[in-house]
Protein backbone atom coordinates (compact mmCIF):
# COMPACT_ATOMS: atom_id res chain seq x y z
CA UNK A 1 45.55 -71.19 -59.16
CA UNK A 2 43.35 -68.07 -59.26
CA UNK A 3 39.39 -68.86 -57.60
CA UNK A 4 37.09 -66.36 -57.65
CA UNK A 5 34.29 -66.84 -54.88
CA UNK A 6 32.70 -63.73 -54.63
CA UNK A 7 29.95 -64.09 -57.46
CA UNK A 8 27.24 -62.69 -54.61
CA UNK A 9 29.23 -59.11 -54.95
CA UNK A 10 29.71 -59.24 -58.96
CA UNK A 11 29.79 -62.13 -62.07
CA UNK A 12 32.68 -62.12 -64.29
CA UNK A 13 30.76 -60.82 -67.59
CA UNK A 14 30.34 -63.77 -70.07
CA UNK A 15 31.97 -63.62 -73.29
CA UNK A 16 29.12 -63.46 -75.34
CA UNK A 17 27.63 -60.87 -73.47
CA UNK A 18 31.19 -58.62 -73.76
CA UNK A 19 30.55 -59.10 -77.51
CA UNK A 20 27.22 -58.15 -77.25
CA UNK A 21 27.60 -54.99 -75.43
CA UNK A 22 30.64 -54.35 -78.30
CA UNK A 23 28.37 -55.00 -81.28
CA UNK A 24 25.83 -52.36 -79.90
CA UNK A 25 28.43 -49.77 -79.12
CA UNK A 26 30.29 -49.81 -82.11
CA UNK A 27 27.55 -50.76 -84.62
CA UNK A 28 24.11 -50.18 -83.31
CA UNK A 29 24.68 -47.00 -81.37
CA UNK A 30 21.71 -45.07 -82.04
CA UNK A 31 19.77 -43.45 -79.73
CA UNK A 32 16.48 -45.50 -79.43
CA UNK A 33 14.53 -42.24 -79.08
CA UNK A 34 15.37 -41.30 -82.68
CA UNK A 35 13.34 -42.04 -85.60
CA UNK A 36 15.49 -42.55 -88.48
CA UNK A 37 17.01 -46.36 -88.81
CA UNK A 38 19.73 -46.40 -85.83
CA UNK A 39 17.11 -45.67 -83.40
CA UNK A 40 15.06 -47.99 -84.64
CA UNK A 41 17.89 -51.08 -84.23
CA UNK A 42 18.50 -49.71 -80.77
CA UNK A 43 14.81 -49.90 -80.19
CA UNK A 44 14.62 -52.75 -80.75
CA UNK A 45 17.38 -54.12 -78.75
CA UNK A 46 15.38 -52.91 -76.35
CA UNK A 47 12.13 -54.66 -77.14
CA UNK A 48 14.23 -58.25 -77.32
CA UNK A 49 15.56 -57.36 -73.78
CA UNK A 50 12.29 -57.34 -72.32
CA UNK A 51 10.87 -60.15 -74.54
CA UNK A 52 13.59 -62.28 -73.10
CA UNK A 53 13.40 -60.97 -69.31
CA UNK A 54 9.33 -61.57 -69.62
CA UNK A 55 9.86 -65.15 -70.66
CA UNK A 56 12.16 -66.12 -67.97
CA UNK A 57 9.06 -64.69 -65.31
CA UNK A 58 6.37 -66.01 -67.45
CA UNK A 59 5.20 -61.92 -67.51
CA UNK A 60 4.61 -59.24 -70.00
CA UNK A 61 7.12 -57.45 -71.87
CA UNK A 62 5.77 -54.42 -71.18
CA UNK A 63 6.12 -54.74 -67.32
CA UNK A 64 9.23 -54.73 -67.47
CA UNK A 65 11.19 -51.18 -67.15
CA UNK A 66 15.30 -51.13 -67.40
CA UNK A 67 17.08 -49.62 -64.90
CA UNK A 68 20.82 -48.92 -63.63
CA UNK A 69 21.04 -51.57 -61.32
CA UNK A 70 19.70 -53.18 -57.92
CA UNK A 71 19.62 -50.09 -55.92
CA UNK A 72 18.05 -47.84 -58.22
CA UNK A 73 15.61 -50.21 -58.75
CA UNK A 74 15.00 -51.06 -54.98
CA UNK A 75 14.78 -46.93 -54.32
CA UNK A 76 12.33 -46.80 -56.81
CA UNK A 77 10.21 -49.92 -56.22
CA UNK A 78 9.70 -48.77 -52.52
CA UNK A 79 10.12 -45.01 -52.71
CA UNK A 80 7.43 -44.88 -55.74
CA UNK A 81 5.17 -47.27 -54.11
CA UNK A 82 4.82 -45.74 -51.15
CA UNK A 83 4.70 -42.24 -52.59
CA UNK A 84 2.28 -43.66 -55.07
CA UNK A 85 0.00 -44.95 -52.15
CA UNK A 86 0.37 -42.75 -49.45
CA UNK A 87 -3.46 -41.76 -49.49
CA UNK A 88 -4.34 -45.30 -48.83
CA UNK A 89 -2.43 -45.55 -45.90
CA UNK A 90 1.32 -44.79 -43.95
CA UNK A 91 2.21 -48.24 -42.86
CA UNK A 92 5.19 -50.19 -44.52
CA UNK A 93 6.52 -53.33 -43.34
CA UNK A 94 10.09 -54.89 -43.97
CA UNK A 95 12.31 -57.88 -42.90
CA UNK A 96 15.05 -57.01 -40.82
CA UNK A 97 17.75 -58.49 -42.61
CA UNK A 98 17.40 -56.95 -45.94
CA UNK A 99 20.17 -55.17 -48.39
CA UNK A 100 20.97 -51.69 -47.60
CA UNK A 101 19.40 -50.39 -50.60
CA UNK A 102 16.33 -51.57 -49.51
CA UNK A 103 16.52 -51.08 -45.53
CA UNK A 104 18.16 -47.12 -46.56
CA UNK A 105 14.91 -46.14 -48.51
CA UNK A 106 12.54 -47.53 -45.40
CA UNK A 107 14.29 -45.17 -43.24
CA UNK A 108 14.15 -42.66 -45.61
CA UNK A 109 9.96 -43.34 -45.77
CA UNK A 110 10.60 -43.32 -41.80
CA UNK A 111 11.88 -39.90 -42.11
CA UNK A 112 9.17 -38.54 -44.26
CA UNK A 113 6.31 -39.86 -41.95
CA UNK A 114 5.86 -43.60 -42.83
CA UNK A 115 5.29 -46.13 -39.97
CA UNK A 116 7.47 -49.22 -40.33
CA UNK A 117 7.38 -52.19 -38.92
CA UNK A 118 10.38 -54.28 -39.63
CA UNK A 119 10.15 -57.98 -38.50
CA UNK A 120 11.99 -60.17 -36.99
CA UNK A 121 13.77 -63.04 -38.02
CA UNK A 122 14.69 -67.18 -36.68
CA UNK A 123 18.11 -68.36 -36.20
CA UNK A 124 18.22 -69.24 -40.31
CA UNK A 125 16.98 -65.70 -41.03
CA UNK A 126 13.68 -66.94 -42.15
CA UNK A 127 10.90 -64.47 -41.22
CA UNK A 128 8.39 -64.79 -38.80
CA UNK A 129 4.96 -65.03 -40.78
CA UNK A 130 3.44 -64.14 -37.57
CA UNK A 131 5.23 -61.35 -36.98
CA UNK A 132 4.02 -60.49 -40.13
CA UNK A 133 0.09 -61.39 -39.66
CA UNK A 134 0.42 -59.14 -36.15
CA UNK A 135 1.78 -56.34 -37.89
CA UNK A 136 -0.45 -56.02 -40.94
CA UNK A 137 -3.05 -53.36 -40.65
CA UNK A 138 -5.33 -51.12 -42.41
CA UNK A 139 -2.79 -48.55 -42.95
CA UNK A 140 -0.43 -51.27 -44.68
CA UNK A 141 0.54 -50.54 -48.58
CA UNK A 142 3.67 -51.84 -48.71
CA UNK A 143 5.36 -55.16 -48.01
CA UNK A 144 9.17 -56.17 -48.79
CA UNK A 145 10.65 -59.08 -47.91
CA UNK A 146 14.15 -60.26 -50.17
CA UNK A 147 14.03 -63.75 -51.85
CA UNK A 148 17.43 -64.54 -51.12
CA UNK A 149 19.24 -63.30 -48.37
CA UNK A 150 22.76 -61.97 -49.63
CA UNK A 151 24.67 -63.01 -46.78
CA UNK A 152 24.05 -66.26 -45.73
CA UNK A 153 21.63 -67.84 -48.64
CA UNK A 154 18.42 -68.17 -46.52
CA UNK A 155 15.21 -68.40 -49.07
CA UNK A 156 12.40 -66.87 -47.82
CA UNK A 157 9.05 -68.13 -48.27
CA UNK A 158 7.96 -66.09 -50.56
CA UNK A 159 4.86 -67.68 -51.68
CA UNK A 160 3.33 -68.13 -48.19
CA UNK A 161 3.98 -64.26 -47.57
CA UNK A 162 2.50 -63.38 -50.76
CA UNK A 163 -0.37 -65.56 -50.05
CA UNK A 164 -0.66 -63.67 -46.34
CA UNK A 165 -0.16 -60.26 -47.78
CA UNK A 166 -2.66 -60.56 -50.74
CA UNK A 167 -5.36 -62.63 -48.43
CA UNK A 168 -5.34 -59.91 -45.89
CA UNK A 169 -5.35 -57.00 -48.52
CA UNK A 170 -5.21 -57.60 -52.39
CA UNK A 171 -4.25 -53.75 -53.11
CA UNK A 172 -1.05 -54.08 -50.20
CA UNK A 173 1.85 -53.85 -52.46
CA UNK A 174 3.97 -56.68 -52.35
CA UNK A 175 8.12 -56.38 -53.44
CA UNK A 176 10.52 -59.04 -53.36
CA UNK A 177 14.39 -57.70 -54.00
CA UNK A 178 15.31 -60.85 -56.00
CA UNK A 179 18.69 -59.42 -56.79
CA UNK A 180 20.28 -62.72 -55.31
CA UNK A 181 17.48 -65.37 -56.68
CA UNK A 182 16.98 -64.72 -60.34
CA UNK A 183 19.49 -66.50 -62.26
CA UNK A 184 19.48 -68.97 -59.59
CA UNK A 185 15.58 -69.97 -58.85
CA UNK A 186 12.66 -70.24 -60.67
CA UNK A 187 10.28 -67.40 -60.34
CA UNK A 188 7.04 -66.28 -61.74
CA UNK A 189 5.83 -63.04 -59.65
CA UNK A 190 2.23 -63.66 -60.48
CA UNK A 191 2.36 -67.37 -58.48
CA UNK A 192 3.49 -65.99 -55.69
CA UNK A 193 1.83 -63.08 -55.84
CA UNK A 194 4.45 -60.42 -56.14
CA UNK A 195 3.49 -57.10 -57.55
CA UNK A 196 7.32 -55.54 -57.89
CA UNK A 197 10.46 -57.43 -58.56
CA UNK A 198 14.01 -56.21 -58.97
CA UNK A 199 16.73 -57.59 -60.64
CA UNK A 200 20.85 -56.44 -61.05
CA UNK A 201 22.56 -57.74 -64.39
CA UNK A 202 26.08 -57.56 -63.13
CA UNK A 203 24.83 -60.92 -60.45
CA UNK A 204 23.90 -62.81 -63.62
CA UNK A 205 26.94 -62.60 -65.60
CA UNK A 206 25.68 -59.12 -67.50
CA UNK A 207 27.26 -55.77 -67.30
CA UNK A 208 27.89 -53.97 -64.28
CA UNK A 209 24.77 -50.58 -64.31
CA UNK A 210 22.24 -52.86 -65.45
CA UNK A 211 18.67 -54.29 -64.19
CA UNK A 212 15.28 -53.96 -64.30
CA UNK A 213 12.01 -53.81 -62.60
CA UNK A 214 9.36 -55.88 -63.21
CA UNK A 215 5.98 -53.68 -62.50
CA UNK A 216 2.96 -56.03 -62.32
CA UNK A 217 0.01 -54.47 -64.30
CA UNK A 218 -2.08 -51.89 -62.41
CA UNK A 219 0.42 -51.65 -59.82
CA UNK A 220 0.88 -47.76 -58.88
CA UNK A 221 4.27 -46.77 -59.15
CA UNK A 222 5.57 -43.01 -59.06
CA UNK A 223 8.58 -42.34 -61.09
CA UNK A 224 11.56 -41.17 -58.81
CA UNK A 225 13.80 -40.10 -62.67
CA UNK A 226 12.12 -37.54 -64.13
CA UNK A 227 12.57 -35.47 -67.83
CA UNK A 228 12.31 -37.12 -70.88
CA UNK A 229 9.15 -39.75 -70.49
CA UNK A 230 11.22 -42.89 -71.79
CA UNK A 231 9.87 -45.91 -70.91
CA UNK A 232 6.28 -44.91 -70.69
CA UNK A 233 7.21 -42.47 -67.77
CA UNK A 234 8.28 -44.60 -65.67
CA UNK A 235 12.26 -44.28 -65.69
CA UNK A 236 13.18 -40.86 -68.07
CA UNK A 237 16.74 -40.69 -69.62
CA UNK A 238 18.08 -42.33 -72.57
CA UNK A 239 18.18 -45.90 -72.24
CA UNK A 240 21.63 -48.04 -71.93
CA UNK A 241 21.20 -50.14 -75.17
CA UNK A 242 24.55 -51.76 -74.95
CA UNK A 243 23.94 -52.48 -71.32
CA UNK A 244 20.53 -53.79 -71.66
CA UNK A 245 21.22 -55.83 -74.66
CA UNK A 246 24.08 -57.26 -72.62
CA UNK A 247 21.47 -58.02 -69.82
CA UNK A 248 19.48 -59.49 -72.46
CA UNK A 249 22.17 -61.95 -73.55
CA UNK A 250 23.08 -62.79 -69.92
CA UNK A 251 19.46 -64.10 -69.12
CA UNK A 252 19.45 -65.96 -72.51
CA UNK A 253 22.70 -67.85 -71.28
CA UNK A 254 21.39 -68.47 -68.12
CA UNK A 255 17.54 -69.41 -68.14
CA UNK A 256 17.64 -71.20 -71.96
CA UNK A 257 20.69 -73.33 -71.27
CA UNK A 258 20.22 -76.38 -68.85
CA UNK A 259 18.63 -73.96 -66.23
CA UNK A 260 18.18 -76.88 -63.81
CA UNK A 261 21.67 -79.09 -64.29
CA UNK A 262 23.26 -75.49 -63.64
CA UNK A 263 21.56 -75.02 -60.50
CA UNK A 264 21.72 -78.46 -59.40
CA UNK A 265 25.28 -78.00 -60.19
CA UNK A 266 26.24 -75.48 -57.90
CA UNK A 267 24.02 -77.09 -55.52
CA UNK A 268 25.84 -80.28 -54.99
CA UNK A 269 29.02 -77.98 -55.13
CA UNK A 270 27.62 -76.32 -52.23
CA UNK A 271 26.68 -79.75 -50.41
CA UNK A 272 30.30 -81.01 -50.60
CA UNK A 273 31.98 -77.81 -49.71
CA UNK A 274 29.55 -77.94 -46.93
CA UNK A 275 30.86 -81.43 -45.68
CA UNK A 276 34.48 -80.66 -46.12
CA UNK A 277 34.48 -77.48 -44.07
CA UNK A 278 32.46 -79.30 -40.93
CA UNK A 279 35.24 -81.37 -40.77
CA UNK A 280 37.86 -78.21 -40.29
CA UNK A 281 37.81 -77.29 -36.03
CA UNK A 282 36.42 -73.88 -34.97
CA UNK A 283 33.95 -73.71 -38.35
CA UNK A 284 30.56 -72.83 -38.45
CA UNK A 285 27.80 -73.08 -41.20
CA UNK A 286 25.79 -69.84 -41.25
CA UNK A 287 22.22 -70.34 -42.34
CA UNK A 288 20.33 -73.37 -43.70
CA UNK A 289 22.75 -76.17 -44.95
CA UNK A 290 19.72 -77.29 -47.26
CA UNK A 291 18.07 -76.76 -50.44
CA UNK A 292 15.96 -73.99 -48.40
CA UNK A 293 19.47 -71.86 -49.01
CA UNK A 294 20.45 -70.66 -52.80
CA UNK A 295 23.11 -72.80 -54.51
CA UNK A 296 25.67 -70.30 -54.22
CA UNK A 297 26.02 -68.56 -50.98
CA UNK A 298 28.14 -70.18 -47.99
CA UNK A 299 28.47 -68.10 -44.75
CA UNK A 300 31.38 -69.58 -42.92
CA UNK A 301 32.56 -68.09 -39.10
CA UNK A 302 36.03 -69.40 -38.12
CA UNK A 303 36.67 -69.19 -34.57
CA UNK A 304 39.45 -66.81 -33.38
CA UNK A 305 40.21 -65.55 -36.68
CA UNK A 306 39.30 -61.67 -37.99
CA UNK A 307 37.38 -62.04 -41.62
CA UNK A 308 39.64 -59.70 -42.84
CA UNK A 309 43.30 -61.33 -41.73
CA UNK A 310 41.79 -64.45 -43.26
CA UNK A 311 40.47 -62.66 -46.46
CA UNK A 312 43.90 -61.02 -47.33
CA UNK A 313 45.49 -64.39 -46.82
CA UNK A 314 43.17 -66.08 -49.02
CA UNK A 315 43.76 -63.77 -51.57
CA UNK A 316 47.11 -64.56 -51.00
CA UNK A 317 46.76 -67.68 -52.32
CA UNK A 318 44.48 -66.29 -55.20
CA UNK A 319 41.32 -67.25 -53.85
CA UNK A 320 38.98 -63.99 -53.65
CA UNK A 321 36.30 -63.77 -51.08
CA UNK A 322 34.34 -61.76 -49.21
CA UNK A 323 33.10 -60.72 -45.97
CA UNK A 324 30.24 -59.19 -46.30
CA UNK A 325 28.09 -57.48 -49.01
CA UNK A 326 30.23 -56.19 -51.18
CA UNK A 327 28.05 -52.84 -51.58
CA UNK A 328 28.87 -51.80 -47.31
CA UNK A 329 32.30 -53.59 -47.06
CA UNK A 330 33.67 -50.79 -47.29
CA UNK A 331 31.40 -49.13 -44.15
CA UNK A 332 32.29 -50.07 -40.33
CA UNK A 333 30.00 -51.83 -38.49
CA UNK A 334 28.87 -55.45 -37.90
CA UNK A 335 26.30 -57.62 -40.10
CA UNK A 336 22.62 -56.62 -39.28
CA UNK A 337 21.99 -60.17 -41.02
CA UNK A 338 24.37 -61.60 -38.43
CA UNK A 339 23.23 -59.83 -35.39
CA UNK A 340 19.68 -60.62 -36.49
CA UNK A 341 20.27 -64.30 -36.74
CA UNK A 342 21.69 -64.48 -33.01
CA UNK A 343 25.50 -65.33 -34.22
CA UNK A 344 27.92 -65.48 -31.40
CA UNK A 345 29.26 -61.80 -31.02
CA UNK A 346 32.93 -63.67 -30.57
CA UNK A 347 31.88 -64.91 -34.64
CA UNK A 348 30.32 -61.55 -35.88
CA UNK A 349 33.94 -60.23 -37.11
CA UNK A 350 34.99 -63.80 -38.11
CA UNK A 351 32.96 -64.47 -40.98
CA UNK A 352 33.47 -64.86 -44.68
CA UNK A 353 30.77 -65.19 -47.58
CA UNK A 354 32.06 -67.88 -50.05
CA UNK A 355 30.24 -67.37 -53.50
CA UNK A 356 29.82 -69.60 -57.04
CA UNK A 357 28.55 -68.95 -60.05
CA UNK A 358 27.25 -72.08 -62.39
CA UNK A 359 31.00 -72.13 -63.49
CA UNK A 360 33.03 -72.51 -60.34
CA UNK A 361 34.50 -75.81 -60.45
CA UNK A 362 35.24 -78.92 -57.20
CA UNK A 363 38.72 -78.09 -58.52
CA UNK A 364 38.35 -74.51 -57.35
CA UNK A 365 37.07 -75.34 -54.13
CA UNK A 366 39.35 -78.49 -53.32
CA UNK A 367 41.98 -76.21 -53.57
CA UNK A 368 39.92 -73.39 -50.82
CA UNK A 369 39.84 -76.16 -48.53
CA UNK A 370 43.18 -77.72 -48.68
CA UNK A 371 44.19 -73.80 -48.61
CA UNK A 372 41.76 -73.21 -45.26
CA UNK A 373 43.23 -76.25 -43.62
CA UNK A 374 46.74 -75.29 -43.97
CA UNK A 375 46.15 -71.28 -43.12
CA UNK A 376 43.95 -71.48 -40.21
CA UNK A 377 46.10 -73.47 -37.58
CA UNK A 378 49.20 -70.90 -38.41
CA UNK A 379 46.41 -68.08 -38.09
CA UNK A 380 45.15 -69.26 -34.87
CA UNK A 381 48.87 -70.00 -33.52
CA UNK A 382 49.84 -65.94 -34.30
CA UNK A 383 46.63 -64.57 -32.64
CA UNK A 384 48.07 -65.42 -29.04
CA UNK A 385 51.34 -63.56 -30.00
């Protein structure tokens, strides 16, 4: 049996979104920039993109703006905020456990003269909110704090930060990476008063070099891609039609099909993989074991074991996993995420990220556990050799 648990690193693309992508690059392959009719069609692939994205936030189509991806649109949510800003103050503030394409531009700010304050986290990896009271000031313009954490699950409170940020300051800038939450929560930015949002299609089932950017109204952005003004200014070069109509397709699958029995889906998945791997000897739950953790992310430390021995004998079995986020696995070093929450240093290099999408089965994961429980004893057994 082949199980893929790794959805927090990439989606398997769904089928009607591979035939999407097709349709555009064979038939509708204009350049949306041209005026005769194929740019027009590709246009307008475009348009339905955004109309679709600005539904599932309750937003306006035209604050959304497509990008390549997750980092891109982290770099430019934070780099072009700040930039955008930088009269009104130099002070930026950050969690301490976020994605490295959000934590890389902060110390690239850091470099260039910002003041940042990055805060602290509990044993869950749930910010401090008064960390975060203490360290706004009246040089603040910038505030990100992820929705999900990547690693272990952890939901922050994102409305009760937004509702800090915006009552100390309504012009503090407030992004949320919710690269790991959309597709999986709710979310409409304006509730919880988020003024930036970013999104990757390849977490949602889409194709791999696509996301967006959702730009609240007003909000003062300065474009980090410069050259040919597409998309209002705001993110030049010609626009990946057959990605973003892709994207487009994804979020129709996911947000106008049973949104909730998918999500409470995975959830109860979650709960019973949970229970079964509690009972296993030298395991350990990372993060909140509750519905205050996404329904598809399931840090697991096994005692005595390196991640990686027990990785490549997972995948010996066909079960794919992962230790870390995908995008620095391949970079030495231990978790921040994990140092940050106070694991064990004996657990920081024994600890595997197990990850569903709405179409992993309890077949899939009966067969993980019965695989765990019959690998780690041997594992354990060679370690004293």
């Amino acid at each position: 049996m082949e199980v893929y648990l790794d959805n927090a690193a990439t989606t398997k693309a769904a089928k009607e979104v591979v035939d999407m992508v097709s349709k555009v690059m064979l038939e509708d392959y204009g350049n949306p920039s041209s005026k005769h009719i194929k740019g027009v069609t590709a246009e307008n692939y475009i348009k339905e993109t955004a109309s679709i994205i600005a539904k599932s936030l309750k937003c306006q189509e035209k604050e959304i703006v497509f990008t390549s991806g997750g980092t891109e649109s982290n770099n430019m949510a934070i780099i072009g905020a700040a930039m955008a800003n930088k009269r009104k103050g130099n002070h930026v503030i950050v969690s301490g456990i976020e994605h490295s394409s959000v934590k890389e531009p902060f110390l690239y700010l850091e470099d260039n003269g910002f003041r940042v304050t990055f805060l602290p986290v509990d044993s869950d990896g749930v910010i401090s909110l008064d960390a975060l009271k203490e360290a706004l000031d009246d040089e603040t313009i910038l505030v990100s704090v992820m929705m999900v954490n990547n690693e272990i699950g952890t939901i922050e409170p994102i409305g009760e930060i937004g509702d800090i940020v915006k009552k100390y300051n309504q012009d503090i800038i407030f992004h949320v990476d919710a690269i790991q939450a959309y597709g999986k929560l709710r979310i409409i930015p304006k509730r919880l008063g988020i003024d930036l949002l970013t999104v990757s299609g390849h977490k949602i089932h889409g194709p791999k070099g696509t996301g967006f950017i959702y730009i609240r109204e007003k909000t003062k952005l300065k474009p980090i891609i410069l050259g040919g003004g597409q998309q209002k200014g705001m993110r030049s070069g010609t626009e990946n039609v057959p990605g973003i109509a892709g994207l487009g397709k994804a979020v129709e699958l996911i947000y106008n099909s049973a949104f909730e029995e998918k999500t409470e889906a995975m959830y109860e998945l979650r709960r019973w993989f949970i229970s079964c791997l509690k009972e296993i000897e030298g395991v350990k739950i990372n993060g909140r074991e509750d519905e205050q953790a996404a329904p598809h992310v399931v840090s697991v430390s096994f005692d005595g074991i390196r991640a990686e021995v027990l990785l490549h004998a997972l995948e010996d079995k066909g079960i794919y996993v992962s230790s870390g986020s995908a995008c620095s696995s391949n970079r030495p070093g231990l978790s921040s995420t994990l140092v940050a929450i106070g694991l064990d240093k004996n657990l920081l290099d024994s600890t595997l990220r197990f990850s569903f999408s709405y179409k992993t089965t309890k077949e899939e994961l009966e067969y993980t556990v019965g695989v765990l429980k019959e690998l780690l004893p041997v594992l354990r057994k060679y370690r004293n050799y």
